[in-house]
Protein backbone atom coordinates (compact mmCIF):
# COMPACT_ATOMS: atom_id res chain seq x y z
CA UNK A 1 77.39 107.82 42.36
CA UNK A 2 78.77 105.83 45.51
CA UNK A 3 76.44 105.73 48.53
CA UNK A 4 76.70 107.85 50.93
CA UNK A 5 79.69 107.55 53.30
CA UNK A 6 79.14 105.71 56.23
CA UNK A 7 76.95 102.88 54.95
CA UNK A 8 79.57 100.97 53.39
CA UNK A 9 79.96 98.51 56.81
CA UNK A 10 76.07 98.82 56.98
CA UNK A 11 74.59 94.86 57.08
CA UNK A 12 71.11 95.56 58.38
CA UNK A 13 68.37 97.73 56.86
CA UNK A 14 65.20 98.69 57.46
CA UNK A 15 62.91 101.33 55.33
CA UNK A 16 60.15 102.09 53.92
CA UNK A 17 56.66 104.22 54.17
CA UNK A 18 57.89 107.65 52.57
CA UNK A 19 61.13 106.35 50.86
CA UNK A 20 60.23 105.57 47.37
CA UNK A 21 61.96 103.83 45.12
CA UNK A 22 64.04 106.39 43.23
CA UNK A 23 66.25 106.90 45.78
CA UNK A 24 67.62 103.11 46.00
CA UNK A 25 70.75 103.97 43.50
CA UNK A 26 71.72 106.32 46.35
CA UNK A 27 71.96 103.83 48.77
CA UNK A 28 73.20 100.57 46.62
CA UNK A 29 75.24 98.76 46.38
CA UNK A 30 75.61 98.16 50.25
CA UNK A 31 78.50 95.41 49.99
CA UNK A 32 78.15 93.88 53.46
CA UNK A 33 74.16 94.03 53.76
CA UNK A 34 72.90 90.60 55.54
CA UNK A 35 69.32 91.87 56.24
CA UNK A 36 67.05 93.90 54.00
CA UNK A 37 63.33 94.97 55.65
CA UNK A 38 61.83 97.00 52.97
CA UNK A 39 58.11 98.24 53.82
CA UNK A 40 55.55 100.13 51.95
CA UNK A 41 53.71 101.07 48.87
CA UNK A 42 56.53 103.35 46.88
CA UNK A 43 59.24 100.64 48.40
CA UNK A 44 58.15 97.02 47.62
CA UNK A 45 57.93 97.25 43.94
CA UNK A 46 59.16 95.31 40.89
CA UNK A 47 61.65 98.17 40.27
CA UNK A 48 63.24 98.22 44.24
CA UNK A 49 63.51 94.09 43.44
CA UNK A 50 65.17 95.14 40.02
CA UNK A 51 67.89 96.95 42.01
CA UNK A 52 68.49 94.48 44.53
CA UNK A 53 68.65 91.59 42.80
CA UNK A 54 71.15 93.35 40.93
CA UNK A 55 73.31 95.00 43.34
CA UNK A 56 72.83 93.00 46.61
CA UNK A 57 73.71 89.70 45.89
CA UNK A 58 74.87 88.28 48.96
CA UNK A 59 71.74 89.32 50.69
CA UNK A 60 70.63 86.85 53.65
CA UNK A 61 67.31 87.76 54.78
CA UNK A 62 64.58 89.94 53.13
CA UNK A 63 61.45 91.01 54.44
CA UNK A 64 58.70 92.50 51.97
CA UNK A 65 55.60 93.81 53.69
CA UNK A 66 52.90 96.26 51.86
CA UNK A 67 54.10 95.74 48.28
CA UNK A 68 50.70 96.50 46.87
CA UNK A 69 52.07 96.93 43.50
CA UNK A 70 55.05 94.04 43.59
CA UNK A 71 54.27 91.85 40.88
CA UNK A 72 54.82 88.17 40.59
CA UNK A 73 57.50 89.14 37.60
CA UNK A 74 59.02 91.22 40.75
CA UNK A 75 59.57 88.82 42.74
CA UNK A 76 61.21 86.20 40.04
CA UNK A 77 63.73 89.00 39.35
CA UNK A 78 65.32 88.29 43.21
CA UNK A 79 66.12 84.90 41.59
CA UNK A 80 70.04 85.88 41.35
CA UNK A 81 69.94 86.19 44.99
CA UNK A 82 71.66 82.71 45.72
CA UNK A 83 72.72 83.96 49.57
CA UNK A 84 69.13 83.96 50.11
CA UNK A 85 67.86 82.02 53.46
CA UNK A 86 65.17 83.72 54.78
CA UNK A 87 62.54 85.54 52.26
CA UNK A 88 59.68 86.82 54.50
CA UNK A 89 56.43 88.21 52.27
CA UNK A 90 53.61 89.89 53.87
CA UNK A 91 50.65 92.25 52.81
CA UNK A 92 51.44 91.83 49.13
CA UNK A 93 48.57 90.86 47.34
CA UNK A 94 49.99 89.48 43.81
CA UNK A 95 52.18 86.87 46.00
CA UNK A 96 50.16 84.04 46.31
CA UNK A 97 51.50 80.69 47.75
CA UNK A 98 51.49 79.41 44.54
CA UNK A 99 53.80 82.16 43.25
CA UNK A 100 56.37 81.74 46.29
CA UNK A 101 56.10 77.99 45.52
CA UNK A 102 57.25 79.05 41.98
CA UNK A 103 60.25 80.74 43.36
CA UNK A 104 61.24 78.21 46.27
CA UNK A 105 61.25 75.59 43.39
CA UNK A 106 64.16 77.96 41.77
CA UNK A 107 65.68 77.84 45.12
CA UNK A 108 66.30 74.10 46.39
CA UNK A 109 67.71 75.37 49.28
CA UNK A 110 64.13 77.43 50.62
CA UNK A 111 61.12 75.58 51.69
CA UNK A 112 57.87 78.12 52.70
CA UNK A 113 56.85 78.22 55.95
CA UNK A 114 54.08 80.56 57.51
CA UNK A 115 53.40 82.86 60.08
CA UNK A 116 49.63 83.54 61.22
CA UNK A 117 46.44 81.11 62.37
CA UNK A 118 45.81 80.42 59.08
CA UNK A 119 46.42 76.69 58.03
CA UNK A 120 48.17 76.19 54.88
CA UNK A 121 46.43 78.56 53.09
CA UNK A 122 45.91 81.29 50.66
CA UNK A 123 45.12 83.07 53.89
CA UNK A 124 47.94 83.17 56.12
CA UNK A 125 49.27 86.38 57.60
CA UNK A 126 52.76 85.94 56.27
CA UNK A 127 54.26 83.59 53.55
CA UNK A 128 58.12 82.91 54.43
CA UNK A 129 60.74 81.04 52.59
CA UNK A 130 63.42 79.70 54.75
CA UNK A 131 66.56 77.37 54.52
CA UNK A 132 66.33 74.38 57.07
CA UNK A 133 68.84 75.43 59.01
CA UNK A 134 67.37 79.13 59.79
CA UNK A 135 64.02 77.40 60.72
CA UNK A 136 65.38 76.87 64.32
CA UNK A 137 66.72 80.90 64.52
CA UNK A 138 63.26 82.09 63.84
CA UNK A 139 61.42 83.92 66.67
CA UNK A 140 59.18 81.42 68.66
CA UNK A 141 55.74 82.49 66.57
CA UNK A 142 52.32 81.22 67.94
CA UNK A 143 50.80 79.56 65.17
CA UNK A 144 53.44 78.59 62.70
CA UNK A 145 52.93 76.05 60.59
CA UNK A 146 55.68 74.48 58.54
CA UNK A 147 55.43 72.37 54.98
């Protein structure tokens, strides 16, 4: 089944909350998606990172907040995503700093970077990966400390 007509020029997304995860084959592949903000419980699971790293390979920037059941194995399986320059993870317990590490070491071109008051820490607000050159496009964030 294609997606639904209209979203084929569609290169920023945002969803999340009520939309669980077994509607993603509906809405992928999205050919000229940039910018993926996926939020929520039923949305930031192993099986949503399953269909993008599948189907949305030249992905840009993702955003992963609220993934209370995203696994660590979840997150390796966005390893195809070689477009990748910004990954943003917040509010998902199972990603630890050591676990992004792990997947910015599989991805020369990402180095982590956080958001939050928190000094380089199990404890910041946000873990982000990010290319060198996207550092500078970032919002201004009080705060941010970079590796």
């Amino acid at each position: 089944m294609a997606n639904p007509k209209g979203l084929q020029k569609l290169e920023h997304l945002t969803f999340g909350g009520c939309f669980a995860s077994k509607g993603l084959h509906v809405l992928f592949p999205l050919l000229k998606l940039k910018s993926l903000y996926i939020q929520g419980i039923d949305s930031v699971t192993d099986c949503v990172m399953r269909h993008i790293s599948v189907s949305q390979t030249q992905l840009q920037h993702l955003s992963l907040r609220s993934g209370y059941s995203l696994t660590k194995e979840g997150l390796q399986l966005l390893s195809p995503l070689a477009n990748l320059c910004v990954l943003s993870v917040g509010a998902c317990p199972a990603i630890s700093r050591a676990t992004l590490e792990g997947f910015t070491a599989a991805h020369a071109r990402l180095s982590i970077m956080e958001q939050g008051c928190a000094t380089l820490a199990e404890t910041a607000d946000v873990l982000f990966a990010v290319t060198a050159e996207h550092i500078m496009a970032l919002p201004v964030m009080p705060c941010v400390r970079v590796c």
